[in-house]
Protein backbone atom coordinates (compact mmCIF):
# COMPACT_ATOMS: atom_id res chain seq x y z
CA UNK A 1 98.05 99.39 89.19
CA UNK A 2 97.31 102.52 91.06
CA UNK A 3 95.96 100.52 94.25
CA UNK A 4 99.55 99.01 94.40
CA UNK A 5 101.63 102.05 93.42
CA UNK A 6 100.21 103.86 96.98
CA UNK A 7 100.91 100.59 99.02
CA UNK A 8 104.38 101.11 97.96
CA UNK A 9 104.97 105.07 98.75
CA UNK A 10 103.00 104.01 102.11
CA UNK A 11 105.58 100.93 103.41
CA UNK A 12 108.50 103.13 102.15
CA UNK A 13 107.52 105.59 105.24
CA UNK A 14 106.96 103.72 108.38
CA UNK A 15 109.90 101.61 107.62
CA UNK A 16 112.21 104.62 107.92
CA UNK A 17 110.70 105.87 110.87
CA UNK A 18 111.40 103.15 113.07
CA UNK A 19 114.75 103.02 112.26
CA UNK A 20 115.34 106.51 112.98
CA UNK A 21 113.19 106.27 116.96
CA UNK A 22 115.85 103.06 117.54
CA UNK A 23 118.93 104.51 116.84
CA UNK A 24 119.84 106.95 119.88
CA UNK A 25 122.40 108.79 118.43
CA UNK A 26 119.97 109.75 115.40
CA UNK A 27 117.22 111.13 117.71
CA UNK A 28 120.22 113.51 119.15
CA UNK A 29 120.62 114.71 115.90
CA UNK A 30 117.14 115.19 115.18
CA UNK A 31 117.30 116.96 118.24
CA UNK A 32 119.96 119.63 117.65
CA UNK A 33 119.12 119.53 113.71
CA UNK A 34 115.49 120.63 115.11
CA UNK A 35 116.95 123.50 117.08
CA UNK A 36 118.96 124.87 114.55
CA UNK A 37 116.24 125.01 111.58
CA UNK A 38 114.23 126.81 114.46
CA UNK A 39 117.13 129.44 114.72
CA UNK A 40 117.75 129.85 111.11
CA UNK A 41 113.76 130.07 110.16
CA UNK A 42 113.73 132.51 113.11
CA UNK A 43 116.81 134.60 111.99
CA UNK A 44 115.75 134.36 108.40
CA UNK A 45 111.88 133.85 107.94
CA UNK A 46 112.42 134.09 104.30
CA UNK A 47 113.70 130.58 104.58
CA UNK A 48 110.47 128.94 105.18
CA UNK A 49 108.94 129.73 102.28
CA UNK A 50 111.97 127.78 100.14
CA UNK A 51 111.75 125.07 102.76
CA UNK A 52 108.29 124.58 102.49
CA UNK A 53 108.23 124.87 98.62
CA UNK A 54 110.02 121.48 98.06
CA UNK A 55 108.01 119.37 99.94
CA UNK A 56 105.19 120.69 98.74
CA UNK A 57 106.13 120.33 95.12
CA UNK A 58 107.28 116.52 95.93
């Protein structure tokens, strides 16, 4: 049960990821999305710490 329950959580990931590279308009976003969390972490570095805290948790 365990064996199959990472499997899952594993397929889950690289199937998003392609997606995302193929879509051109996506990547642009990632793009600008990218440069503004860089501005905001730099403007406010108290950010990072709740940014990373979620993930982390997850």
């Amino acid at each position: 049960m365990s064996l199959r329950r990472q499997p899952s959580r594993a397929t889950t990931k690289p199937s998003l990821t392609p997606s995302i590279f193929t879509n051109p308009t996506i990547d642009l976003f990632l793009q600008q999305f990218s440069q503004f969390v860089r501005r905001h972490i730099i403007e406010n570095k108290s950010e990072t710490v709740l940014v990373a805290g979620p993930p982390s948790c997850g």
